[in-house]
Structures are given as C-alpha cells and as structure tokens.
Protein backbone atom coordinates (compact mmCIF):
# COMPACT_ATOMS: atom_id res chain seq x y z
CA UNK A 1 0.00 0.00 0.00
CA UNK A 2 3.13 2.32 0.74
CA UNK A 3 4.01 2.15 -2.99
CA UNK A 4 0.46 3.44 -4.18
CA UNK A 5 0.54 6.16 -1.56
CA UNK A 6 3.20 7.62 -3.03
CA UNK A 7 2.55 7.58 -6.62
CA UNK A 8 0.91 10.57 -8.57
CA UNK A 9 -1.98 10.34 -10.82
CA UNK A 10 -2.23 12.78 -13.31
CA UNK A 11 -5.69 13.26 -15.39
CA UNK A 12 -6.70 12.61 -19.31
CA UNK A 13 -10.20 13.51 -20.99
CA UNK A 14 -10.79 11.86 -24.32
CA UNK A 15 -13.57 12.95 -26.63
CA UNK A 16 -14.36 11.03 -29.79
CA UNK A 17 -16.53 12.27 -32.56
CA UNK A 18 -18.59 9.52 -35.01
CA UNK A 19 -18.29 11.51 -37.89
CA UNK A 20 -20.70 10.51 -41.25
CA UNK A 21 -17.45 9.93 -43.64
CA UNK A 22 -13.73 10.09 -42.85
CA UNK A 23 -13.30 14.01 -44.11
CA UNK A 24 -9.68 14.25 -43.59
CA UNK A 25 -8.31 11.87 -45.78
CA UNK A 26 -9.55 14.18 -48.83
CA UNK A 27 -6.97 15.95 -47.19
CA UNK A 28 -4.38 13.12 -47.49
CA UNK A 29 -4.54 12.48 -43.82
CA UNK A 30 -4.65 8.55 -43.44
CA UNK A 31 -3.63 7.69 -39.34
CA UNK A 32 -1.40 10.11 -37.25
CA UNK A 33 -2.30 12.72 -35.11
CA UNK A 34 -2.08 16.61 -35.46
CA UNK A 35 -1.50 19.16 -32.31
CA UNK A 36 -2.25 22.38 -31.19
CA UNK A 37 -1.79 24.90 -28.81
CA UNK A 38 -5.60 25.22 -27.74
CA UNK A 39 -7.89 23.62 -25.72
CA UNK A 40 -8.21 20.10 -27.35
CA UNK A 41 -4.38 19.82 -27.80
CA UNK A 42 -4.07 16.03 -29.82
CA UNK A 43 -6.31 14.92 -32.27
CA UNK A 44 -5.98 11.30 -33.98
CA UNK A 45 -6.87 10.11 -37.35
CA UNK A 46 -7.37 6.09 -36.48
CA UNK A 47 -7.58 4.29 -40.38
CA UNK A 48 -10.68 3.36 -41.53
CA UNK A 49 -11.24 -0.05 -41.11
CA UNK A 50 -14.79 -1.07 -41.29
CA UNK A 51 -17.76 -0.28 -44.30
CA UNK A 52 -17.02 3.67 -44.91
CA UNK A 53 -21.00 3.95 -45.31
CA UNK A 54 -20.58 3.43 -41.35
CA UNK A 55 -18.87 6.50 -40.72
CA UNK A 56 -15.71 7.28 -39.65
CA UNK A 57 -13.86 7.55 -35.81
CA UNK A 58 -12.12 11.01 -34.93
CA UNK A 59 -10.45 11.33 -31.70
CA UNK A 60 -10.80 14.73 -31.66
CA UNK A 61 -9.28 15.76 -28.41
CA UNK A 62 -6.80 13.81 -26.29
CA UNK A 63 -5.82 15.91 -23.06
CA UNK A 64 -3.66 15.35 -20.14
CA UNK A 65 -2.71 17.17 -17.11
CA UNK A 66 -4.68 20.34 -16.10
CA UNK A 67 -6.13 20.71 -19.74
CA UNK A 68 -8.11 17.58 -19.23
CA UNK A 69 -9.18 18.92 -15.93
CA UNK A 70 -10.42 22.21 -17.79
CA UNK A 71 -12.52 20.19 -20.08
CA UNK A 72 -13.67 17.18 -17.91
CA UNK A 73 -15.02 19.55 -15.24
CA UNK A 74 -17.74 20.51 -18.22
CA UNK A 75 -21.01 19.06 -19.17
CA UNK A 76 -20.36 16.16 -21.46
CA UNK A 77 -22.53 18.15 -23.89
CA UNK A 78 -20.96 21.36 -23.22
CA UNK A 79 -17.14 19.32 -23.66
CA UNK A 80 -18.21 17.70 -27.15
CA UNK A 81 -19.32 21.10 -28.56
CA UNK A 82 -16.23 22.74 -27.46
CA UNK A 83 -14.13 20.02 -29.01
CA UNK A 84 -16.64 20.84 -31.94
CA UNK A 85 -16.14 24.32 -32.56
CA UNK A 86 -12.25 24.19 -31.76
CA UNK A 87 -11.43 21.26 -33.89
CA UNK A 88 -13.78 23.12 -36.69
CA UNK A 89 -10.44 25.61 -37.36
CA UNK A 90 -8.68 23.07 -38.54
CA UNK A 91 -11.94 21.23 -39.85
CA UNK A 92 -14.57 22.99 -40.93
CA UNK A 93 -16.49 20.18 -42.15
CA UNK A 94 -17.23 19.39 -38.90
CA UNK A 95 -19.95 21.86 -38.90
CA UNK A 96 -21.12 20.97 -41.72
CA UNK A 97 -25.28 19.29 -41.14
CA UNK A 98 -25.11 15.58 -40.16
CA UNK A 99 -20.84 15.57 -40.21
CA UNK A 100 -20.88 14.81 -36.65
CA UNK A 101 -23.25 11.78 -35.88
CA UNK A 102 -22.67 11.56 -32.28
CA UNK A 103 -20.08 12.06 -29.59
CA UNK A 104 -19.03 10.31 -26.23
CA UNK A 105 -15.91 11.17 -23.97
CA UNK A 106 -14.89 9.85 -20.56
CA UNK A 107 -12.68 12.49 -18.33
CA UNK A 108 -10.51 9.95 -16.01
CA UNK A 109 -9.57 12.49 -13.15
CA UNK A 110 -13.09 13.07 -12.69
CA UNK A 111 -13.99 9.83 -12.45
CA UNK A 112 -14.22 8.22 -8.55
CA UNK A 113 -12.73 4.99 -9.57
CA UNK A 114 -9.77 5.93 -11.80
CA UNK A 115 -8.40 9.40 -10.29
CA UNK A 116 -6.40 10.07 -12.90
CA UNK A 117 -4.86 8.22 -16.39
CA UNK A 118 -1.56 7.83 -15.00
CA UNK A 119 0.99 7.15 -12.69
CA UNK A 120 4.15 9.10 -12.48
CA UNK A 121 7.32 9.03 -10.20
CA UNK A 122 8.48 12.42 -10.53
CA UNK A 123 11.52 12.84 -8.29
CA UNK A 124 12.08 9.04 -8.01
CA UNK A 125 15.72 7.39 -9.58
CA UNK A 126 14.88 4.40 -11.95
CA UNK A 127 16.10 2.22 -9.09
CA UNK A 128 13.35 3.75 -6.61
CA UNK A 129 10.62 3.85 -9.22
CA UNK A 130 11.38 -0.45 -9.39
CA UNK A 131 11.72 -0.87 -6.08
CA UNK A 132 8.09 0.36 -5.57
CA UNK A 133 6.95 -1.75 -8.67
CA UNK A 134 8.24 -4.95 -6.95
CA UNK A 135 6.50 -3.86 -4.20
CA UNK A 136 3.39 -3.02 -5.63
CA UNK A 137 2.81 -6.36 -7.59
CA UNK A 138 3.13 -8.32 -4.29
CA UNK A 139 0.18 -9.49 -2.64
CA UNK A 140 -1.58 -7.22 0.24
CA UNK A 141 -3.40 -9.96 2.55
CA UNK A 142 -5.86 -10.47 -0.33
CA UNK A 143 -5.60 -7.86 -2.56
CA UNK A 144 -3.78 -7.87 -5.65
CA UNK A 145 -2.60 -4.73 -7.74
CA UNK A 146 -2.78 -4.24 -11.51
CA UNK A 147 -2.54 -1.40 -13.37
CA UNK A 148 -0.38 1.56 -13.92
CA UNK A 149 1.11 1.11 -10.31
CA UNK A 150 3.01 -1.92 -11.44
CA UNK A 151 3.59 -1.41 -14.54
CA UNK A 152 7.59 -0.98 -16.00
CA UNK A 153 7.20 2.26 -17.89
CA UNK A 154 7.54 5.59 -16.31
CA UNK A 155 4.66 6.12 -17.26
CA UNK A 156 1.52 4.05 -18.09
CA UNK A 157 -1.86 4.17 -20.10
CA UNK A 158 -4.63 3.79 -17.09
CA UNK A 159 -6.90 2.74 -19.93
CA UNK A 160 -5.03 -0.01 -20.67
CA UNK A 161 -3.84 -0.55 -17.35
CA UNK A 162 -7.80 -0.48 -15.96
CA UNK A 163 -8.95 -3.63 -18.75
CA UNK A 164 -5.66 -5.67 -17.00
CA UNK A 165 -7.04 -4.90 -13.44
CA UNK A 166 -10.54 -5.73 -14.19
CA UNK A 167 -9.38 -8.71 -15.40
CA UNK A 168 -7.80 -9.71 -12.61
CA UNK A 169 -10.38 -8.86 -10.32
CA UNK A 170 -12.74 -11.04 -12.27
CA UNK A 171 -10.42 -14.14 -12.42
CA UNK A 172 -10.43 -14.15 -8.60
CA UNK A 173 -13.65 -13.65 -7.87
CA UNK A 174 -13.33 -10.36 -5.81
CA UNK A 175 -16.27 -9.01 -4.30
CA UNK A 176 -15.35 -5.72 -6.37
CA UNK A 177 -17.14 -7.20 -9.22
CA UNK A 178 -19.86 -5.07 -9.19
CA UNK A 179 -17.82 -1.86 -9.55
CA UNK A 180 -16.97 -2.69 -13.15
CA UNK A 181 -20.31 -2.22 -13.96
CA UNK A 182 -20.40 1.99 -13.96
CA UNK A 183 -20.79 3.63 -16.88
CA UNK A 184 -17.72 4.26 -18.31
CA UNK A 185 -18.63 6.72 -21.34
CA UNK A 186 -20.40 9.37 -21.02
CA UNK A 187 -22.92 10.06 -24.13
CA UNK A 188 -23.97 13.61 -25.65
C-alpha cells in the first residue's frame, strides 16, 4: 500500500466524434495525429477499417494534465461542442449538417474509480521507481494490484492498465465485481 501512496496520478479527458465519412483523408490524412496549442491539444486520425457507409472515428481531443481537468469539469454536452467548434479551425467540415453523428468522452480524473490516467514518479531514480513496482505487484493480505502502479514504464496508459485490473479482479472472484459495472462513457 506504501508504494500506491506515493505515486501521482495525473488526469486525461478523451472525446471522440462519429463523424458521417472520414473528411480528412480528402486531405491526405490517413492515421497520425495533429497538435495544437488550444484547448483540445491532440487529435488522432485512427484508419478506416470497417464499411465507410458506417462512418468514420475522430479522436478529436486527447488531453492530459490540467487541460483535461479544464474540459472534464464541463457538461459532457458542453465538452463535445467545445471540441466541436475548436477542432472546426482546422476542420470545418465538422460543422457541416449531419458531419458529426454523435459524440461520447470519458474524463478519467473526474472519475471516482480511476483518479487520474496515470501514474508518475516524478523525483524518483529508476532504481526507486522499481523498487516500488516490486512492491506493488506483491500481494496485500488479499488484494492484488494491476494497473499503472506496477507497470515498467515511467509512465503508463490507465486505460489499458484499468482492462488488466478488471481482469484480474474477475479471475479471482473479488467481491469488487460489481464496480466494473459503472458507466464508463459518457454520451452527448
């Protein structure tokens, strides 16, 4: 427990647009990501995998630190048409009639369970920051840790770390079961 007392969390919001056709790659934009120095700061172009009559997935904002705290505080409503109008600078189709189909986002230092998307060690030597991994992945009584606490990186993906710890908790049969059943996304 001393290792995940001393570990700080820092936040991510994520909003994703379902957009009616994959606009940007009329622009020659096929995957990658593009930046700026406003309020949605990343945006990714994932490929387009499935039947293009289904639309197309835009991550249009990807935020850490206290810009995700500035837009997960917001309405999920208010967020996605923030996203919306910002993103529309460097896309105005996005406000074009029926571009945008729908919108969901999920703001992880707002959220009670998560606290944050991340773990970091500032002010810890590589030596220290394994030390307390060791430590972490080692049995309490009868609670296990997963996650971004044990993880070797620096510094970890919570998402990803989050499906390894619920999977965990499921294949022993905690009686924390039930708290993977919140909903995780949050729907305009």
């Amino acid at each position: 427990m001393a290792a995940i007392r001393t570990v700080t969390y820092w936040s991510a919001t994520k909003v994703a647009l379902h957009c009616r056709e994959a606009f940007w790659e009329r622009d020659g934009i096929s995957g990658g990501a593009s930046f700026c120095d406003g309020r949605i700061r990343q945006t990714y172009y994932p490929p387009v995998e499935s039947d293009p009559a289904s639309g197309a997935a835009l991550l249009a904002s990807y935020t850490i630190g206290d810009d995700a705290d500035v837009l997960g505080r917001m309405p999920a409503t208010v967020r996605h048409a923030e996203v919306i109008q910002e993103l529309s600078k460097m896309h105005p189709e996005l406000l074009r009639p029926g571009m945008v189909v729908d919108a969901v986002s999920f703001a992880w230092g707002q959220n009670w369970w998560s606290e944050g998307a991340g773990v970091v060690r500032w002010g810890k030597d590589a030596c220290r920051c394994e030390e307390e991994r060791v430590q972490a992945t080692r049995a309490e009584n009868r609670l296990f840790f997963a996650g971004s606490i044990v993880r070797r990186r620096q510094h970890g993906s919570k998402e990803r770390s989050s499906r390894r710890s619920r999977r965990c908790a499921r294949s022993n049969s905690t009686i924390l079961e039930h708290a993977w059943h919140q909903p995780w996304i949050t729907k305009s």
